[in-house]
N, C-alpha and C. Protein backbone atom coordinates (compact mmCIF):
# COMPACT_ATOMS: atom_id res chain seq x y z
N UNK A 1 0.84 -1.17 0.00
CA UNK A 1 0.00 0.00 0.00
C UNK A 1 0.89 1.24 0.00
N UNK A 2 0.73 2.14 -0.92
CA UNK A 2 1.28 2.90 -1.27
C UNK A 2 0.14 4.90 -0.46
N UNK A 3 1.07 5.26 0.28
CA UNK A 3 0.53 6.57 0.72
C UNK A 3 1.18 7.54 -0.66
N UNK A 4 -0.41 8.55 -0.45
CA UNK A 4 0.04 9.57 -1.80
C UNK A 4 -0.84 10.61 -0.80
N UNK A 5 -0.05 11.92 -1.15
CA UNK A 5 -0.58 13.02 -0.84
C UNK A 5 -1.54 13.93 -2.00
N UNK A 6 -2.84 14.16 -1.13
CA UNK A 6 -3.77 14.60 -1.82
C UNK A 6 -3.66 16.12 -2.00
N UNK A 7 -3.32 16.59 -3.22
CA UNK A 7 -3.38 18.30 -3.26
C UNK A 7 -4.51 18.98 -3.77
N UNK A 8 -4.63 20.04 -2.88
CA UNK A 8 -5.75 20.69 -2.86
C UNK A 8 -6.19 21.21 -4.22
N UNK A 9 -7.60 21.25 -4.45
CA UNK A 9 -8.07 21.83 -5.68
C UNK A 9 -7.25 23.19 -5.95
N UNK A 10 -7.04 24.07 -5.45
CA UNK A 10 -6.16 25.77 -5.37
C UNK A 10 -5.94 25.28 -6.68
N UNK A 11 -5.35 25.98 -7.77
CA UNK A 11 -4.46 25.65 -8.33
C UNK A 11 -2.97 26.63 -7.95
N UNK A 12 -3.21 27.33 -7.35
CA UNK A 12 -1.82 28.03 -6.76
C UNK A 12 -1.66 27.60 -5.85
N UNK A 13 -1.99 26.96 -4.83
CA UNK A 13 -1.56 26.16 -3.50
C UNK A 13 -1.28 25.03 -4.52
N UNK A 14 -1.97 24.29 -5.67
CA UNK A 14 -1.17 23.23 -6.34
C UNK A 14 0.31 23.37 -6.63
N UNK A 15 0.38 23.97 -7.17
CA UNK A 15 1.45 24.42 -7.86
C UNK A 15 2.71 24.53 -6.49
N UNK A 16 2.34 25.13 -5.77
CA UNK A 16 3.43 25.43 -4.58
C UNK A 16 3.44 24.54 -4.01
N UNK A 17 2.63 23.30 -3.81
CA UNK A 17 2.98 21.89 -3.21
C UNK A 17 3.82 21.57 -3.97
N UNK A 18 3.87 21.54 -5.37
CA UNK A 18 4.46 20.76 -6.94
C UNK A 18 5.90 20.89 -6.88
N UNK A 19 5.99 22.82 -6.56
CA UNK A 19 6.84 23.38 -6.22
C UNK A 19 7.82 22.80 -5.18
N UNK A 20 7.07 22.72 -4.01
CA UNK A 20 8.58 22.05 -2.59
C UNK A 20 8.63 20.18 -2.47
N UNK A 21 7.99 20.01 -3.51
CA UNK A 21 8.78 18.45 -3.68
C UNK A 21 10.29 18.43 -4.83
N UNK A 22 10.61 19.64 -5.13
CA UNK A 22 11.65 19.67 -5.60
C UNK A 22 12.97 19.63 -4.83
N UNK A 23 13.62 19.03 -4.23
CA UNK A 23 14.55 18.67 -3.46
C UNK A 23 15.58 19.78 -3.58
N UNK A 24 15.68 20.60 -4.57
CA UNK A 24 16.69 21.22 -4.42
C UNK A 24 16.22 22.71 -4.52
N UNK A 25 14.79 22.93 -4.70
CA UNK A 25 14.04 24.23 -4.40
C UNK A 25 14.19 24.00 -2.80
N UNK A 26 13.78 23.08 -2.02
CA UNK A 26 13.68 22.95 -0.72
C UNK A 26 14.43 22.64 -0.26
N UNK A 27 15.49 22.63 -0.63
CA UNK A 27 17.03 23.05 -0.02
C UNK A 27 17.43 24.37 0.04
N UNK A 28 17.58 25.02 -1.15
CA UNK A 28 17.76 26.20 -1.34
C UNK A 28 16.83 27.12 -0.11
N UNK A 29 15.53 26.74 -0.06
CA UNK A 29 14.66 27.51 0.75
C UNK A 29 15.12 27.46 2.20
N UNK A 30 15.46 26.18 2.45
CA UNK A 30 15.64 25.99 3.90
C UNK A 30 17.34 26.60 4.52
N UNK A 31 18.53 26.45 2.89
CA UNK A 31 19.16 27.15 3.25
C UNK A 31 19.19 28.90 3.66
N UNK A 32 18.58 29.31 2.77
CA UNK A 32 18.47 31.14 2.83
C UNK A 32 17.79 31.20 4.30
N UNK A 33 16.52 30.39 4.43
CA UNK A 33 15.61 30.85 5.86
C UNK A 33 17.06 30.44 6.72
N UNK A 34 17.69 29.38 6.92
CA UNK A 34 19.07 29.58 7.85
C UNK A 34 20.08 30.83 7.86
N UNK A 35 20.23 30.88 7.20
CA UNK A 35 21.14 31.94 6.70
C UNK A 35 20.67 33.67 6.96
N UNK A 36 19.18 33.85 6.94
CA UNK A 36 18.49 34.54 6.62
C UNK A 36 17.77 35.31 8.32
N UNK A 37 18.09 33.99 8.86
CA UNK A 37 17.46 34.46 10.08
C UNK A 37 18.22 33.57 11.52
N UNK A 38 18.49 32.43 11.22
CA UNK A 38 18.94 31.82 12.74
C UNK A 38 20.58 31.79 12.55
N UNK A 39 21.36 31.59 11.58
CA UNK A 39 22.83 31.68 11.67
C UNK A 39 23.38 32.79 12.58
N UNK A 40 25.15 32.58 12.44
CA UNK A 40 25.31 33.77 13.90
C UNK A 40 25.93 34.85 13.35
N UNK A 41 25.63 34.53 11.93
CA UNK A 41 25.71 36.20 10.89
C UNK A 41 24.44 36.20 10.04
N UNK A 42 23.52 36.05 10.50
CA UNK A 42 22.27 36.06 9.77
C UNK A 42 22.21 37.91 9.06
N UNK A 43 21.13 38.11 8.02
CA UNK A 43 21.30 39.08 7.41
C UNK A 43 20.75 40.37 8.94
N UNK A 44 19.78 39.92 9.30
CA UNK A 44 19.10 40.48 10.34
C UNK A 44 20.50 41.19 11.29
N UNK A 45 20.99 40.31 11.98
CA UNK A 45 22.45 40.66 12.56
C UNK A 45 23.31 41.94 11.74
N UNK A 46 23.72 41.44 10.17
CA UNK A 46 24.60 42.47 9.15
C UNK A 46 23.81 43.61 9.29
N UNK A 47 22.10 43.89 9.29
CA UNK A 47 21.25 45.06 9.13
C UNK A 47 22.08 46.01 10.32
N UNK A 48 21.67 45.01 11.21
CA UNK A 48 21.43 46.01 12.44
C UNK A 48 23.23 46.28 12.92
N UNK A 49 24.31 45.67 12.09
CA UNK A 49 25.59 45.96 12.64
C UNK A 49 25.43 47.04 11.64
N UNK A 50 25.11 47.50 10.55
CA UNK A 50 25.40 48.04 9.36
C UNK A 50 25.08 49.44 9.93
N UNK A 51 23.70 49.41 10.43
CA UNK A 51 23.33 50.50 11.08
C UNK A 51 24.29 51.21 12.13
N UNK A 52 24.59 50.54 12.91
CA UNK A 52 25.36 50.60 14.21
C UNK A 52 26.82 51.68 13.58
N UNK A 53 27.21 50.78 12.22
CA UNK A 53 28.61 51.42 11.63
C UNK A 53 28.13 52.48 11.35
N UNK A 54 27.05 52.89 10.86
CA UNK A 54 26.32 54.20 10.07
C UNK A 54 26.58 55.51 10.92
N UNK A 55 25.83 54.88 12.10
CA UNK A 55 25.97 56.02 13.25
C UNK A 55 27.75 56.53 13.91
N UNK A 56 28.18 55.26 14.30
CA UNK A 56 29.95 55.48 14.52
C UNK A 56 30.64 56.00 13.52
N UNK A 57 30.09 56.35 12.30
CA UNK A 57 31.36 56.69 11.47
C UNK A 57 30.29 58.66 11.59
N UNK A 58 29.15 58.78 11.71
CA UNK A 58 28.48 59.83 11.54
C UNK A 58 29.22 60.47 13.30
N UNK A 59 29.19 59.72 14.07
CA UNK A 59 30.27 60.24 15.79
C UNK A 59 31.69 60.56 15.24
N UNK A 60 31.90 59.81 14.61
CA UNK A 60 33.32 60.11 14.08
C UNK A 60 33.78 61.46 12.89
N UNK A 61 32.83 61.62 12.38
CA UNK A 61 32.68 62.98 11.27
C UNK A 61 32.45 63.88 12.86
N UNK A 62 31.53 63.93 13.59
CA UNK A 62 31.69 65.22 14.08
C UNK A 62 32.43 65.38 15.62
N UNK A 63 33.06 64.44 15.79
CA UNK A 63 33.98 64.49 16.53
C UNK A 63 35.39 64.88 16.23
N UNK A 64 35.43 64.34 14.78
CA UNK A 64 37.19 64.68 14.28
C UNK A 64 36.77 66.09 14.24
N UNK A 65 35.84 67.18 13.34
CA UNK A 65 35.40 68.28 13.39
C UNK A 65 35.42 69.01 14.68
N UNK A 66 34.91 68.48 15.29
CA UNK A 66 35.27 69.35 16.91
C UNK A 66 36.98 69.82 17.07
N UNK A 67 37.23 68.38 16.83
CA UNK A 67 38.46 68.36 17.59
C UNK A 67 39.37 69.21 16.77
N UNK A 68 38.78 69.50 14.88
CA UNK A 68 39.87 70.45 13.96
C UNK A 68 39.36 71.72 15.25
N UNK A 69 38.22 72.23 15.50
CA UNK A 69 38.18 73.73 15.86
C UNK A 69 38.40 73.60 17.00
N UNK A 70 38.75 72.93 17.66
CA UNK A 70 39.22 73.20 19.31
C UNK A 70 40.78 73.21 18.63
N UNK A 71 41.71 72.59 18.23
CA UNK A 71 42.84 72.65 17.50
C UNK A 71 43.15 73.98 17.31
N UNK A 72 42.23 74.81 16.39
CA UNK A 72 42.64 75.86 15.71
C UNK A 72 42.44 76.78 16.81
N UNK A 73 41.16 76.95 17.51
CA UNK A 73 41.15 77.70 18.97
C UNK A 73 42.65 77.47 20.00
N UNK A 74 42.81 76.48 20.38
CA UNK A 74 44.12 76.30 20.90
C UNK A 74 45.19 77.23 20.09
N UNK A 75 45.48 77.05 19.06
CA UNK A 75 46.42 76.99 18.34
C UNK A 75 46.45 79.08 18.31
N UNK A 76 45.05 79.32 18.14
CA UNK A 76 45.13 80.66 18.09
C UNK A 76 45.42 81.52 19.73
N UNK A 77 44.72 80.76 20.90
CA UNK A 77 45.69 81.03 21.89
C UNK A 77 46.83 81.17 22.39
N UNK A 78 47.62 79.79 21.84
CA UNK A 78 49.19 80.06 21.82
C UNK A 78 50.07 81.01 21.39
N UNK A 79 49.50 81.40 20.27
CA UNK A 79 49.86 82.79 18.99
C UNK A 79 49.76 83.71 19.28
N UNK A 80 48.59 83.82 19.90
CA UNK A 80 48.18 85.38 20.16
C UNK A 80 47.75 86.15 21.38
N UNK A 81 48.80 86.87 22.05
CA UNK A 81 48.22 87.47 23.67
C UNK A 81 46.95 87.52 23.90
N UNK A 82 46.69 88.25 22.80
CA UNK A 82 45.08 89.17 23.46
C UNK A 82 44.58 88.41 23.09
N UNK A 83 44.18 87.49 22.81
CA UNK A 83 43.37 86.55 22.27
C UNK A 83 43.18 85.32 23.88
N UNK A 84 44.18 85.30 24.28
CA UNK A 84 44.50 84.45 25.26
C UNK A 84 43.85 84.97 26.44
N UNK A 85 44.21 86.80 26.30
CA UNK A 85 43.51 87.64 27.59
C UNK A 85 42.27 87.63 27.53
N UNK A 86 41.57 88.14 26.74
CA UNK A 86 40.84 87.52 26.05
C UNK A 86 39.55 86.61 26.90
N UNK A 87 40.31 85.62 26.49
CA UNK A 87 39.72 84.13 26.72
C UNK A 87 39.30 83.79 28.29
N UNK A 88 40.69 84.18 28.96
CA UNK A 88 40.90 84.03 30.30
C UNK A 88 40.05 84.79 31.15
N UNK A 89 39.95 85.77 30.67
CA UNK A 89 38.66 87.33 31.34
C UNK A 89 37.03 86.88 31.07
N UNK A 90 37.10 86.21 29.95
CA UNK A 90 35.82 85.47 29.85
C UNK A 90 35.10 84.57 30.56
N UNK A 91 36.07 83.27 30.33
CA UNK A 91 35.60 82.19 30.99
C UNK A 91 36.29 81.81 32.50
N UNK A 92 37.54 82.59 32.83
CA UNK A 92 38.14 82.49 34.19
C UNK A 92 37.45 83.87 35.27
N UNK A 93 37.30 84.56 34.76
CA UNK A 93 36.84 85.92 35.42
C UNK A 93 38.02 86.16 36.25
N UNK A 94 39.08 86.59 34.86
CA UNK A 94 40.67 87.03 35.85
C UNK A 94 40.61 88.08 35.58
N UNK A 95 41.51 89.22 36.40
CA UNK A 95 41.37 90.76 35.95
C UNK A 95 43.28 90.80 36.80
N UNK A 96 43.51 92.19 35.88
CA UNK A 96 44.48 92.65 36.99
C UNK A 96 44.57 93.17 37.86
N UNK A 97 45.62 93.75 38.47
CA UNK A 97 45.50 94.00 39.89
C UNK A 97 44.71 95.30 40.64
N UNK A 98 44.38 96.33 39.10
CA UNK A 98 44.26 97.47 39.23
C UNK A 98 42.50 97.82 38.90
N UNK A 99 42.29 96.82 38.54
CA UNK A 99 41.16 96.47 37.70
C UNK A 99 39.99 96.19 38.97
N UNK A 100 38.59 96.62 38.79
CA UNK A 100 37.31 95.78 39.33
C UNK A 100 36.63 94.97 38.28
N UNK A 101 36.05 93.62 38.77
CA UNK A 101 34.95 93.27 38.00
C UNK A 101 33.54 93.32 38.46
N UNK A 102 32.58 93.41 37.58
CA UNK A 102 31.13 93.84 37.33
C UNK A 102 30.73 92.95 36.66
N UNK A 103 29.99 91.51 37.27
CA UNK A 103 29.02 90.51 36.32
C UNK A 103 27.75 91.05 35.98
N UNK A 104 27.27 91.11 35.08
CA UNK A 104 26.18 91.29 34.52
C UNK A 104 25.59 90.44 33.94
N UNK A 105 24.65 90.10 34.74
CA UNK A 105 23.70 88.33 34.37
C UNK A 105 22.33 88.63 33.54
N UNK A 106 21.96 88.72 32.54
CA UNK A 106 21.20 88.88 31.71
C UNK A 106 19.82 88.12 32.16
């Protein structure tokens, strides 16, 4: 006695039964769904590392950028007195000896 599988009237569910008795369609299928989703480089994994690189290299554009204009700020301190006095009267609230200061808080 011989078992046979009965396919449904569909003719597109026919066809796609017809379809995965092909041994090497249903290989192929079962390889990609591995590959595709449970492997330990599945594409899902590459998406979401891909992304990950997207953002680190976008930290990295504006971090090297910072770091040119803090460079050139430095660089123009070293160079230049008043620039330095400047700086120091600003953000240190230094004065000389002869001098008062007056904050004015907006």
């Amino acid at each position: 006695m011989k078992f046979r599988l009965r396919l449904p009237k569909n003719p597109a569910l026919r066809r796609a039964l017809r379809a995965l008795r092909n041994k090497y369609l249903l290989t192929t299928l079962v390889f990609a769904v591995w590959i595709g989703f449970f492997d330990s480089n599945s594409l899902i994994d590459r998406l979401s590392l891909n992304r990950q690189i997207a953002s680190l290299e976008r930290d990295v554009a504006y971090y090297t950028a910072v770091v040119k204009e803090n460079s050139e700020r430095l660089d123009e301190l070293k160079t230049d007195s008043e620039k330095l006095e400047k700086y120091a009267r600003e953000h240190y609230l230094m004065k000389r000896a002869n001098e008062d200061i007056f904050i004015v808080v907006e």
